[in-house]
PDB file of N, CA and C in Angstrom:
ATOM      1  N   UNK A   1      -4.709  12.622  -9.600  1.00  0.00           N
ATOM      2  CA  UNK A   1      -4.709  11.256 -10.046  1.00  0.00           C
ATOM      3  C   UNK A   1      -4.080  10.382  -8.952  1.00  0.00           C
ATOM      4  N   UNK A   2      -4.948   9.264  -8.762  1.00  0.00           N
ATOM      5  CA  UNK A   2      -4.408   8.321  -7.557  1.00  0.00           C
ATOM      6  C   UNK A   2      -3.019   7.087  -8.284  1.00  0.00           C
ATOM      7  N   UNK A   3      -2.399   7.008  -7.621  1.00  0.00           N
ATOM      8  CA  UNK A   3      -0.815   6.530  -8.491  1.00  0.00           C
ATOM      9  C   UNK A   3       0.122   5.472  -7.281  1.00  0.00           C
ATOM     10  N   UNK A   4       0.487   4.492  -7.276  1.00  0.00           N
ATOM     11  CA  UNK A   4       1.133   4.014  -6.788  1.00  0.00           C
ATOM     12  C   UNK A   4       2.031   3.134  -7.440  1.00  0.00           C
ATOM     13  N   UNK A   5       3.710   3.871  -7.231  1.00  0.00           N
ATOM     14  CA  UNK A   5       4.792   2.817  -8.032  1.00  0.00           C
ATOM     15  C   UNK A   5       5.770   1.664  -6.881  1.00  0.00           C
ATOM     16  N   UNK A   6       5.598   0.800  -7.284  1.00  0.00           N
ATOM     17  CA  UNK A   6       5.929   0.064  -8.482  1.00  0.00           C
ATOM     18  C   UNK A   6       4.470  -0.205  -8.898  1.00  0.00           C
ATOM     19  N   UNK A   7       3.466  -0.496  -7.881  1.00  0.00           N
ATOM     20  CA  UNK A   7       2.500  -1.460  -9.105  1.00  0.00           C
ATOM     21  C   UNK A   7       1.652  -1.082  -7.254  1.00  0.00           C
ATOM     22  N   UNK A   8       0.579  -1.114  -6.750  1.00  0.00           N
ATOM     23  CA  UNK A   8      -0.665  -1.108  -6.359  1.00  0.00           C
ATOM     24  C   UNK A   8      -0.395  -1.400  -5.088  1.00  0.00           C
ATOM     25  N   UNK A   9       0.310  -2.721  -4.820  1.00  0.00           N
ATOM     26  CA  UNK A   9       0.781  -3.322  -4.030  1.00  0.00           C
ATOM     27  C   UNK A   9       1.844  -2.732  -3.088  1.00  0.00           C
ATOM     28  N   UNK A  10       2.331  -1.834  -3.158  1.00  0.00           N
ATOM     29  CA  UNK A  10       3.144  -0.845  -2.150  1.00  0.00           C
ATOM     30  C   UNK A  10       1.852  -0.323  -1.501  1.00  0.00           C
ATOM     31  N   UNK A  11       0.828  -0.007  -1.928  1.00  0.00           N
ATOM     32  CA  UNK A  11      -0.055   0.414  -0.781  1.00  0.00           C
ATOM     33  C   UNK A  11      -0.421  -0.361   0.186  1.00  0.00           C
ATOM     34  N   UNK A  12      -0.785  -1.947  -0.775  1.00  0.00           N
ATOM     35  CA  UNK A  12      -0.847  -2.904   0.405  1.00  0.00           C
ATOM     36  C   UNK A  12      -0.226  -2.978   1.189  1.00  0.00           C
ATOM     37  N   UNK A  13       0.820  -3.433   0.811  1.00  0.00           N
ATOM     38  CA  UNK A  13       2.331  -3.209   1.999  1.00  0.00           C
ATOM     39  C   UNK A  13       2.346  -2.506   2.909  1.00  0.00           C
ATOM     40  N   UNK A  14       2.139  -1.271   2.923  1.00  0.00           N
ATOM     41  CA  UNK A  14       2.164   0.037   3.946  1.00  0.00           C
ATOM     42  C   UNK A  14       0.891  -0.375   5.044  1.00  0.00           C
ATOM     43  N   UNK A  15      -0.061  -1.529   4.563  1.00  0.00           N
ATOM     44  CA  UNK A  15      -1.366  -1.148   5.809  1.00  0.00           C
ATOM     45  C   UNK A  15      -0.173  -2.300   6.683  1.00  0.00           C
ATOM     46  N   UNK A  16       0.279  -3.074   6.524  1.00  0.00           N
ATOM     47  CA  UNK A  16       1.514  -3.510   7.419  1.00  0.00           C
ATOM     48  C   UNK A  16       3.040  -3.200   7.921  1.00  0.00           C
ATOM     49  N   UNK A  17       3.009  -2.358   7.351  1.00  0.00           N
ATOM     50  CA  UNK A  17       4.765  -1.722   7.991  1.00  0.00           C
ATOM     51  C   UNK A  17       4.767  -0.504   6.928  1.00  0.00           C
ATOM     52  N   UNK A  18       6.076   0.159   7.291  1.00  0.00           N
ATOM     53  CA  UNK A  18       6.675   1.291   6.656  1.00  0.00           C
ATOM     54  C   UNK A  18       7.059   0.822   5.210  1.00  0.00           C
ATOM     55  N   UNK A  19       6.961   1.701   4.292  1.00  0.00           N
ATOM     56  CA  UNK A  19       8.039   1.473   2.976  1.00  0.00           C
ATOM     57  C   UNK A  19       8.616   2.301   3.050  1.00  0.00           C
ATOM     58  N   UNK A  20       9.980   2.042   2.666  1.00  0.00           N
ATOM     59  CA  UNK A  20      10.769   3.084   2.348  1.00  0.00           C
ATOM     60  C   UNK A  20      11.671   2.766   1.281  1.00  0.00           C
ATOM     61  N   UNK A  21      11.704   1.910   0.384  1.00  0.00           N
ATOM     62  CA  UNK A  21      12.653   1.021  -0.587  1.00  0.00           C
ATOM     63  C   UNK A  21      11.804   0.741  -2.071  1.00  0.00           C
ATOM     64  N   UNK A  22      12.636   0.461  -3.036  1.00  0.00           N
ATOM     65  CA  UNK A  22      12.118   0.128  -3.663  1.00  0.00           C
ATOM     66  C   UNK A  22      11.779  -1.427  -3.497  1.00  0.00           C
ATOM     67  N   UNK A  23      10.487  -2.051  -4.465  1.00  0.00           N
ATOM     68  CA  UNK A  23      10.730  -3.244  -4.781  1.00  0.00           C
ATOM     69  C   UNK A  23      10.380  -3.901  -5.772  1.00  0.00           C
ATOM     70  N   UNK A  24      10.727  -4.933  -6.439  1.00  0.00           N
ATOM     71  CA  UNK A  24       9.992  -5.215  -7.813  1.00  0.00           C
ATOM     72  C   UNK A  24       9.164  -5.955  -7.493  1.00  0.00           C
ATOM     73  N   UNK A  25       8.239  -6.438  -8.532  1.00  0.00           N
ATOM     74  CA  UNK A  25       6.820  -6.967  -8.600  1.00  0.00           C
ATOM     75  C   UNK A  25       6.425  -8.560  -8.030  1.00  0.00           C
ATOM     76  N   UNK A  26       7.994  -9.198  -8.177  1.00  0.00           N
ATOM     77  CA  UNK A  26       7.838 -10.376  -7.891  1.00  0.00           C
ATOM     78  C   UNK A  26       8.427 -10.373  -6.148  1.00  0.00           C
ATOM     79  N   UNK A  27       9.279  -9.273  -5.741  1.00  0.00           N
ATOM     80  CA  UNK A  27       9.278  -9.053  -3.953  1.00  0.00           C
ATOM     81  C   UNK A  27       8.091  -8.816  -3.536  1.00  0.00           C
ATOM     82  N   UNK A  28       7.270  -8.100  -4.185  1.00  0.00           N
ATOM     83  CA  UNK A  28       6.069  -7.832  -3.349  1.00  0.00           C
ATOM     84  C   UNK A  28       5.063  -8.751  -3.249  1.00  0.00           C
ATOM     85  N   UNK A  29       5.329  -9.612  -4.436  1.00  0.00           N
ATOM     86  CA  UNK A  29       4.101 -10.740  -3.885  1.00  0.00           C
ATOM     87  C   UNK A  29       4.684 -12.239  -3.247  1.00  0.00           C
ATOM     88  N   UNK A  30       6.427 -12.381  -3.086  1.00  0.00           N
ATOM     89  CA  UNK A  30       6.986 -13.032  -2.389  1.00  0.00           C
ATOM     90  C   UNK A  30       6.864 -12.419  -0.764  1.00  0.00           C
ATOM     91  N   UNK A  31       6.940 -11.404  -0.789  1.00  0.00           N
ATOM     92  CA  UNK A  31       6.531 -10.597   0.124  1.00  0.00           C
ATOM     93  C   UNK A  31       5.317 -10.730   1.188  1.00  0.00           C
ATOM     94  N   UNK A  32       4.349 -10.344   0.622  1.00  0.00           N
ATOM     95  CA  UNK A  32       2.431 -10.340   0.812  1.00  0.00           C
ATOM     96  C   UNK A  32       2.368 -12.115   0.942  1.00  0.00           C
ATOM     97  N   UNK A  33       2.737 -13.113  -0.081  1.00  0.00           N
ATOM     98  CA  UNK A  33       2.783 -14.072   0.205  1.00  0.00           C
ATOM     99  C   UNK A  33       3.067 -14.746   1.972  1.00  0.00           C
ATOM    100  N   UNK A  34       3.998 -14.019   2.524  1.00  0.00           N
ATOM    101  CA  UNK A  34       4.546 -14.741   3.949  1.00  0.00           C
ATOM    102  C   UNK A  34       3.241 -15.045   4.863  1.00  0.00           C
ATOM    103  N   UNK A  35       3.890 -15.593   5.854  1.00  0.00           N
ATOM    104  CA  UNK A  35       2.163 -15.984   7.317  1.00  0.00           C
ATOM    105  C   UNK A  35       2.356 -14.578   7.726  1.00  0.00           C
ATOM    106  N   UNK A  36       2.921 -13.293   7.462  1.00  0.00           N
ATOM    107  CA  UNK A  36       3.022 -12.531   8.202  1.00  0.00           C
ATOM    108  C   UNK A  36       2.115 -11.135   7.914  1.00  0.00           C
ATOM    109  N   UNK A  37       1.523 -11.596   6.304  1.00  0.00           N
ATOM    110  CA  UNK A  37       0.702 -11.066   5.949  1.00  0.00           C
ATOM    111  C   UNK A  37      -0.456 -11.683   4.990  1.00  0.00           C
ATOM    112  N   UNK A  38      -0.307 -12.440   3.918  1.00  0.00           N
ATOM    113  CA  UNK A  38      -1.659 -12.943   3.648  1.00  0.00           C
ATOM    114  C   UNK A  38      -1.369 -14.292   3.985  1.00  0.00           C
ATOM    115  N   UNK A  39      -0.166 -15.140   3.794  1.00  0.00           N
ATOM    116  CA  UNK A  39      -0.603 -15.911   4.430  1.00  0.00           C
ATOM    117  C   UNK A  39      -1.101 -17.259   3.385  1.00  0.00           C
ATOM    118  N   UNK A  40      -0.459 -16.854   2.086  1.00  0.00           N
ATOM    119  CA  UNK A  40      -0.846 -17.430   1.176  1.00  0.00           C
ATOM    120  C   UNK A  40      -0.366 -17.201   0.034  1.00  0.00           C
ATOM    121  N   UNK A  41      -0.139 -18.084  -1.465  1.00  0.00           N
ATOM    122  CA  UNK A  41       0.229 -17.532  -2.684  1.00  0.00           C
ATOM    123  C   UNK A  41      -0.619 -16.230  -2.816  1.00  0.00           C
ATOM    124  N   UNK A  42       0.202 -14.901  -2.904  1.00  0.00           N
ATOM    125  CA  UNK A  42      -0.455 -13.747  -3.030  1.00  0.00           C
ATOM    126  C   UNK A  42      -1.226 -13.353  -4.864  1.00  0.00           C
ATOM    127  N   UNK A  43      -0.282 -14.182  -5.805  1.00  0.00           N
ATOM    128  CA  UNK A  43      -0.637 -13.961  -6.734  1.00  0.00           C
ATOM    129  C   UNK A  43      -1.790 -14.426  -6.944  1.00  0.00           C
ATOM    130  N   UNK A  44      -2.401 -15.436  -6.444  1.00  0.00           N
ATOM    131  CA  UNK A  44      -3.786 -16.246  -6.497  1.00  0.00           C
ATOM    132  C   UNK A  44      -4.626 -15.645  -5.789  1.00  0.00           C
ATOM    133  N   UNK A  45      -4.115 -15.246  -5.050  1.00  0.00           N
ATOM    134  CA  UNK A  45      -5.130 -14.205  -3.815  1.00  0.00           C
ATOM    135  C   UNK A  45      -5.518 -12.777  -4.303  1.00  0.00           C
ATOM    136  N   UNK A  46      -5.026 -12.096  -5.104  1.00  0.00           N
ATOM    137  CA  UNK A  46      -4.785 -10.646  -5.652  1.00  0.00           C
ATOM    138  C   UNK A  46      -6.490 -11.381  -6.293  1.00  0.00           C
ATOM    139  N   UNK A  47      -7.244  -9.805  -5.990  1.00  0.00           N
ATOM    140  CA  UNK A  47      -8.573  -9.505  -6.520  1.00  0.00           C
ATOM    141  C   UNK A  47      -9.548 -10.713  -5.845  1.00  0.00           C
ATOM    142  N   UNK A  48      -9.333 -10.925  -4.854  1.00  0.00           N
ATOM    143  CA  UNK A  48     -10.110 -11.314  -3.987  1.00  0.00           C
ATOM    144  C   UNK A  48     -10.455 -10.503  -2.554  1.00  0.00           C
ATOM    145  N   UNK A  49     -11.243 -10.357  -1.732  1.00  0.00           N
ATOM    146  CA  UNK A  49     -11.486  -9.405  -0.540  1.00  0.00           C
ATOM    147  C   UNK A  49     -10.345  -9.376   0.171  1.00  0.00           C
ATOM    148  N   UNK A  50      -9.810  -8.264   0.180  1.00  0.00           N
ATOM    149  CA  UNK A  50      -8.831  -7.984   0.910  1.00  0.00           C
ATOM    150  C   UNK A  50      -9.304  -7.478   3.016  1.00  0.00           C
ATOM    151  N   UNK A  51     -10.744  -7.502   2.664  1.00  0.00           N
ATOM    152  CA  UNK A  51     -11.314  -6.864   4.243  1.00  0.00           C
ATOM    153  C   UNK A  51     -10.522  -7.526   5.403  1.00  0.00           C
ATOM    154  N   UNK A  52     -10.506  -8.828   5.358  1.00  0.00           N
ATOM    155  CA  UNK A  52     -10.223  -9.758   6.978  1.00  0.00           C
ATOM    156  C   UNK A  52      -8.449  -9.311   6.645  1.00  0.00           C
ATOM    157  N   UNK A  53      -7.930  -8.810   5.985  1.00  0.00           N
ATOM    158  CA  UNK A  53      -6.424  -8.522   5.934  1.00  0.00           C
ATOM    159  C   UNK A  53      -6.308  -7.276   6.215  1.00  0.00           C
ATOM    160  N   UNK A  54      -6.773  -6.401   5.757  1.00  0.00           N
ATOM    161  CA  UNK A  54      -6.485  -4.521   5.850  1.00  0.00           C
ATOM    162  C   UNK A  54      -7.078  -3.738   6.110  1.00  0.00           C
ATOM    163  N   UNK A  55      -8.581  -4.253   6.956  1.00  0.00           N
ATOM    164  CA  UNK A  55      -9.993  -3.352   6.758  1.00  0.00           C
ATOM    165  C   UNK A  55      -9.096  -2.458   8.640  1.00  0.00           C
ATOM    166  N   UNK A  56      -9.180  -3.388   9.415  1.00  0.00           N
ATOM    167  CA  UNK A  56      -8.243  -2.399  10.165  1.00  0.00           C
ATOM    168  C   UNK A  56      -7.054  -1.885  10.557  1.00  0.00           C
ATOM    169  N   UNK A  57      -5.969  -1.895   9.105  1.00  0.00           N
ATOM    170  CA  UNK A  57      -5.013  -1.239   9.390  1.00  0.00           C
ATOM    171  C   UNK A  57      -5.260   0.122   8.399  1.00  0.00           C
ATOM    172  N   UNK A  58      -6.271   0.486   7.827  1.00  0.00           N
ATOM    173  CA  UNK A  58      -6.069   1.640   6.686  1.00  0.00           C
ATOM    174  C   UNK A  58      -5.425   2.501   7.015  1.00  0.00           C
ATOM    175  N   UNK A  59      -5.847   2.961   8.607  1.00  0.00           N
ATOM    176  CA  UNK A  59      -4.881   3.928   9.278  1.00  0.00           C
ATOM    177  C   UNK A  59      -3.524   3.816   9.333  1.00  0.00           C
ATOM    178  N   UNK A  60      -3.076   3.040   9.572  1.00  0.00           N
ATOM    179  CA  UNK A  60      -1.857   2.923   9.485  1.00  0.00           C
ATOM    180  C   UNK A  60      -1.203   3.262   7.809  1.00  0.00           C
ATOM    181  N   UNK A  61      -1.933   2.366   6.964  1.00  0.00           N
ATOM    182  CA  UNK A  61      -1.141   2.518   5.650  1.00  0.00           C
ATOM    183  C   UNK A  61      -1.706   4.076   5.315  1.00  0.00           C
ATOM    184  N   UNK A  62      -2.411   4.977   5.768  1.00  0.00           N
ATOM    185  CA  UNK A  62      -2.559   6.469   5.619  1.00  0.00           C
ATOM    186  C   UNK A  62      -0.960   6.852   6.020  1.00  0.00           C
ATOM    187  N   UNK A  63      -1.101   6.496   7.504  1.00  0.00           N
ATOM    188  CA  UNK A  63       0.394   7.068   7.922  1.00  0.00           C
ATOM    189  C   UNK A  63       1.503   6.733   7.427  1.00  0.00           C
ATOM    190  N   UNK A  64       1.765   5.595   6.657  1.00  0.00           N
ATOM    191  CA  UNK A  64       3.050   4.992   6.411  1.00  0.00           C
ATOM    192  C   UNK A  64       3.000   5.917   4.828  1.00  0.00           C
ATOM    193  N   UNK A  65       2.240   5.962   4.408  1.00  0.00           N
ATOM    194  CA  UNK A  65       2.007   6.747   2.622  1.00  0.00           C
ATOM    195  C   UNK A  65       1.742   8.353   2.932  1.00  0.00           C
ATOM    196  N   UNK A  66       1.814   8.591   4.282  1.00  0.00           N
ATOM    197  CA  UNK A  66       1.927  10.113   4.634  1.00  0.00           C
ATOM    198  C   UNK A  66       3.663  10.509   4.778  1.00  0.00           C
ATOM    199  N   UNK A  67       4.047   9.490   5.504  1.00  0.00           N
ATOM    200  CA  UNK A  67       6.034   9.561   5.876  1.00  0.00           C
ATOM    201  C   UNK A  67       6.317   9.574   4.438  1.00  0.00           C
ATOM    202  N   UNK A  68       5.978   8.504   3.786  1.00  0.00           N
ATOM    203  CA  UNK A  68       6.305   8.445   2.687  1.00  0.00           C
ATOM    204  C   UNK A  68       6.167   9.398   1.763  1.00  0.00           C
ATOM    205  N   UNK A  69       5.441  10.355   1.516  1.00  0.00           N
ATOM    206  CA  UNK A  69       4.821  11.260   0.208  1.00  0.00           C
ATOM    207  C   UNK A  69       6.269  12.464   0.867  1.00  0.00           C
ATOM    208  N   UNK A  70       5.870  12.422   1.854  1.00  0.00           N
ATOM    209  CA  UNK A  70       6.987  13.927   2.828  1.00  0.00           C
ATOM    210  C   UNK A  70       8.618  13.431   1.939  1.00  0.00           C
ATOM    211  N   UNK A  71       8.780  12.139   2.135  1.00  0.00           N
ATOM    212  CA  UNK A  71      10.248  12.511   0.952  1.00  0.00           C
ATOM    213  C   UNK A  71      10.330  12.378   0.004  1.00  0.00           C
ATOM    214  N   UNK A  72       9.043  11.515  -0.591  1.00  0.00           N
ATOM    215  CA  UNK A  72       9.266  10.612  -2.074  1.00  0.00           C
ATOM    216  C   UNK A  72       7.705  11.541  -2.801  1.00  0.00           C
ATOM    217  N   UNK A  73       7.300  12.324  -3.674  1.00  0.00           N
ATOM    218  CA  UNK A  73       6.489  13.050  -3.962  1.00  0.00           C
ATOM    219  C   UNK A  73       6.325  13.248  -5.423  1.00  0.00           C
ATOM    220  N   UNK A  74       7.309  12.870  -6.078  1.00  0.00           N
ATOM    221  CA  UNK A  74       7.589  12.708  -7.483  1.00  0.00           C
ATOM    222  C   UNK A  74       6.908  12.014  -8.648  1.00  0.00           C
ATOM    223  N   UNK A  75       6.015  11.574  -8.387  1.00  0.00           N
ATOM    224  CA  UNK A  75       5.256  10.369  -8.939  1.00  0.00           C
ATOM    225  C   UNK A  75       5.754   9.724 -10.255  1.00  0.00           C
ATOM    226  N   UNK A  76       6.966  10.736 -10.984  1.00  0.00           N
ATOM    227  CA  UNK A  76       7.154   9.972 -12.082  1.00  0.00           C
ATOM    228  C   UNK A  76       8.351   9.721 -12.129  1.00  0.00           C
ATOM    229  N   UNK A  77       9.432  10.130 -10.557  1.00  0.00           N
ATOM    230  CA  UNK A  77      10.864   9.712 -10.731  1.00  0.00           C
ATOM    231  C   UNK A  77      10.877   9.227  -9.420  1.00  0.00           C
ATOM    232  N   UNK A  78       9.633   9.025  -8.427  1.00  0.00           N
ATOM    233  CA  UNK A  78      10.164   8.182  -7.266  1.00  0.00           C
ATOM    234  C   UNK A  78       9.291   6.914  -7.191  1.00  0.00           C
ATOM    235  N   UNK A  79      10.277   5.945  -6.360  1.00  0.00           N
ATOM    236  CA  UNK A  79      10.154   4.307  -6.359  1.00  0.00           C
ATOM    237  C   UNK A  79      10.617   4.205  -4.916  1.00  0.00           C
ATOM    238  N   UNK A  80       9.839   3.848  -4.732  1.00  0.00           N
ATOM    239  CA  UNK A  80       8.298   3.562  -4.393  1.00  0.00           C
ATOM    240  C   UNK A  80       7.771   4.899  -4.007  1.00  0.00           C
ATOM    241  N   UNK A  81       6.318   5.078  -5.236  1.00  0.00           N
ATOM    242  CA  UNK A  81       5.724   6.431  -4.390  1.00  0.00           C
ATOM    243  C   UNK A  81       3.842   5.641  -4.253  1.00  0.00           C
ATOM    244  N   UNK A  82       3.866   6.864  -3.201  1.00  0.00           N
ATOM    245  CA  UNK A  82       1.962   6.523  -3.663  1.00  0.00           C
ATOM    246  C   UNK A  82       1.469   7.870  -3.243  1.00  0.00           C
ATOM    247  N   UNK A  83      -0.296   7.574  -3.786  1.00  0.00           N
ATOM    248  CA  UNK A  83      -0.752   9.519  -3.288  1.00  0.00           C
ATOM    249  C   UNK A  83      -2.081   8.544  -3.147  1.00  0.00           C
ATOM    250  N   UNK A  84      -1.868   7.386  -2.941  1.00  0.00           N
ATOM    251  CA  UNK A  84      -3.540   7.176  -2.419  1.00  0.00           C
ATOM    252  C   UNK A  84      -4.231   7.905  -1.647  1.00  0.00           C
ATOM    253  N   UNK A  85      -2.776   7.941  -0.275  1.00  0.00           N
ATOM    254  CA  UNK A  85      -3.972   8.499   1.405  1.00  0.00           C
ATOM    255  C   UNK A  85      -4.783   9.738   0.784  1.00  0.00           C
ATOM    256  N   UNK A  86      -3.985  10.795  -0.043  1.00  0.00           N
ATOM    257  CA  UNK A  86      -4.948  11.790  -0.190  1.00  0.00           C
ATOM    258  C   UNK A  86      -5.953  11.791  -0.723  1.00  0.00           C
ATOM    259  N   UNK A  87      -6.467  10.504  -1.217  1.00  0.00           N
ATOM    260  CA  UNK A  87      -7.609  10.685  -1.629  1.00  0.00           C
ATOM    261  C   UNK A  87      -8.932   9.930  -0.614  1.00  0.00           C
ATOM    262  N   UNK A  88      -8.043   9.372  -0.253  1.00  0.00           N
ATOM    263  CA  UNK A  88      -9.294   8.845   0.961  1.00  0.00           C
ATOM    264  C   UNK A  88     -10.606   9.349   1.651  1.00  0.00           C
ATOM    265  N   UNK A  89     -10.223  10.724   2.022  1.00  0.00           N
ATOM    266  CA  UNK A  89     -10.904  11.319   2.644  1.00  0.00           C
ATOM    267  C   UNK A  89     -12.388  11.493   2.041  1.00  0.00           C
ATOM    268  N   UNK A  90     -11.795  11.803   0.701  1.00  0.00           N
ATOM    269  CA  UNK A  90     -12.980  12.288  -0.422  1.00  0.00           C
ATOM    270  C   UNK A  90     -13.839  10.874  -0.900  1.00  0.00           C
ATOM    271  N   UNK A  91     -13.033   9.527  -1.245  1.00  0.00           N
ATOM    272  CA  UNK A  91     -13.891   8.821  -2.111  1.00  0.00           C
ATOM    273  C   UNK A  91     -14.747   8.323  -0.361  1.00  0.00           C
ATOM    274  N   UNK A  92     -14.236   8.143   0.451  1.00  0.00           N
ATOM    275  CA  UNK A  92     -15.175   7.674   1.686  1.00  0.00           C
ATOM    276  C   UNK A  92     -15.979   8.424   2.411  1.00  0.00           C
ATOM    277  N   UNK A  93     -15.945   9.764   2.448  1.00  0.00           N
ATOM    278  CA  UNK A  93     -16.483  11.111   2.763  1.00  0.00           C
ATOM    279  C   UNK A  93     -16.111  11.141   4.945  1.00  0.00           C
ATOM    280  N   UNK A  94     -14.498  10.345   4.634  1.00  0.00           N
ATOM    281  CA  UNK A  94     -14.208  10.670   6.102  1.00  0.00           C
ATOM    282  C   UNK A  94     -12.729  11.190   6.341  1.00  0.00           C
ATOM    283  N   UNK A  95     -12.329  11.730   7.239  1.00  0.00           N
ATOM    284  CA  UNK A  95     -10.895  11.984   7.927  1.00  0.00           C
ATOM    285  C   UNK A  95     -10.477  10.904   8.612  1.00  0.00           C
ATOM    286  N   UNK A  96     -11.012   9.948   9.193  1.00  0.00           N
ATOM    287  CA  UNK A  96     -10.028   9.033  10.114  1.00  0.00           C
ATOM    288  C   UNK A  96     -10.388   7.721   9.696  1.00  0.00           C
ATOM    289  N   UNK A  97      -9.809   6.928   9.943  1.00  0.00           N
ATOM    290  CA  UNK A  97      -9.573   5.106   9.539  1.00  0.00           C
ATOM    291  C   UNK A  97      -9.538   4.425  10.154  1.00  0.00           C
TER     292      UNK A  97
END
Protein backbone atom coordinates (compact mmCIF):
# COMPACT_ATOMS: atom_id res chain seq x y z
CA UNK A 1 0.00 0.00 0.00
CA UNK A 2 1.33 3.44 -1.15
CA UNK A 3 1.19 5.79 2.24
CA UNK A 4 2.55 9.05 2.96
CA UNK A 5 2.35 10.79 6.61
CA UNK A 6 1.45 13.54 7.45
CA UNK A 7 -0.80 13.95 4.41
CA UNK A 8 0.62 13.50 0.47
CA UNK A 9 2.45 16.51 0.52
CA UNK A 10 5.73 15.25 2.21
CA UNK A 11 6.22 13.61 -1.07
CA UNK A 12 5.90 16.81 -2.71
CA UNK A 13 8.32 18.29 -0.55
CA UNK A 14 11.03 15.69 -1.06
CA UNK A 15 11.03 16.37 -5.17
CA UNK A 16 12.69 19.70 -3.55
CA UNK A 17 14.92 18.99 -0.61
CA UNK A 18 15.40 16.32 2.06
CA UNK A 19 12.71 15.59 4.83
CA UNK A 20 13.64 14.61 7.76
CA UNK A 21 11.06 16.29 10.39
CA UNK A 22 7.88 16.23 11.05
CA UNK A 23 5.31 18.76 9.81
CA UNK A 24 1.74 19.67 10.13
CA UNK A 25 -0.63 20.31 7.35
CA UNK A 26 -0.77 23.93 7.52
CA UNK A 27 3.63 24.03 7.38
CA UNK A 28 3.43 22.23 4.40
CA UNK A 29 1.32 24.32 2.46
CA UNK A 30 2.89 27.57 4.14
CA UNK A 31 5.73 25.79 3.02
CA UNK A 32 4.98 24.69 -0.92
CA UNK A 33 3.35 28.12 -0.86
CA UNK A 34 7.04 30.12 -0.90
CA UNK A 35 8.75 31.51 -4.60
CA UNK A 36 10.96 28.72 -3.72
CA UNK A 37 8.64 26.20 -4.69
CA UNK A 38 5.18 26.80 -6.13
CA UNK A 39 5.27 30.03 -5.89
CA UNK A 40 1.83 30.59 -4.98
CA UNK A 41 -1.21 30.00 -2.44
CA UNK A 42 -0.52 26.20 -2.40
CA UNK A 43 -3.90 25.44 -1.07
CA UNK A 44 -5.55 26.84 -4.32
CA UNK A 45 -3.00 25.26 -6.36
CA UNK A 46 -3.33 21.56 -4.81
CA UNK A 47 -5.05 19.32 -7.72
CA UNK A 48 -3.95 21.25 -10.39
CA UNK A 49 -0.79 19.97 -12.79
CA UNK A 50 1.88 19.67 -10.80
CA UNK A 51 4.30 18.82 -14.26
CA UNK A 52 6.13 22.48 -14.79
CA UNK A 53 6.96 22.02 -10.77
CA UNK A 54 8.17 18.25 -10.25
CA UNK A 55 8.11 16.49 -13.63
CA UNK A 56 12.03 16.88 -13.33
CA UNK A 57 12.86 16.42 -9.94
CA UNK A 58 11.06 12.79 -9.39
CA UNK A 59 14.50 11.59 -9.08
CA UNK A 60 15.42 13.35 -6.57
CA UNK A 61 12.17 12.96 -4.41
CA UNK A 62 12.94 8.90 -5.14
CA UNK A 63 16.19 9.65 -3.35
CA UNK A 64 15.12 11.89 -0.61
CA UNK A 65 12.00 9.05 0.24
CA UNK A 66 14.84 6.37 -0.20
CA UNK A 67 17.19 8.23 2.91
CA UNK A 68 14.12 8.56 4.32
CA UNK A 69 12.35 4.94 4.38
CA UNK A 70 16.28 3.63 5.61
CA UNK A 71 15.31 5.32 9.13
CA UNK A 72 11.69 6.10 9.24
CA UNK A 73 9.86 2.65 7.84
CA UNK A 74 7.04 2.37 10.23
CA UNK A 75 4.18 3.62 8.41
CA UNK A 76 1.96 3.69 11.36
CA UNK A 77 4.37 5.20 14.12
CA UNK A 78 6.66 7.31 11.86
CA UNK A 79 6.19 11.16 10.95
CA UNK A 80 7.02 11.87 8.37
CA UNK A 81 7.05 8.54 6.43
CA UNK A 82 6.40 7.69 2.76
CA UNK A 83 6.75 4.29 0.56
CA UNK A 84 5.77 6.00 -2.63
CA UNK A 85 9.40 5.60 -4.41
CA UNK A 86 8.74 1.88 -4.20
CA UNK A 87 6.18 1.89 -6.15
CA UNK A 88 7.26 3.82 -8.98
CA UNK A 89 8.98 1.52 -10.79
CA UNK A 90 5.87 -0.67 -11.28
CA UNK A 91 2.94 1.93 -11.87
CA UNK A 92 5.45 3.62 -14.74
CA UNK A 93 7.05 0.34 -15.90
CA UNK A 94 10.64 2.15 -15.28
CA UNK A 95 13.83 2.21 -12.87
CA UNK A 96 15.09 5.73 -13.38
CA UNK A 97 13.47 9.37 -13.26
Amino acid sequence: MMFSSIDFEIWILMHFESVTRSYTRKELVQKLSRSAYFNQDYSRFKGNSYREYIFDKVQDAVDHANKLYRKKSDWINDDPFTNIQIYLPEIFKRDNF
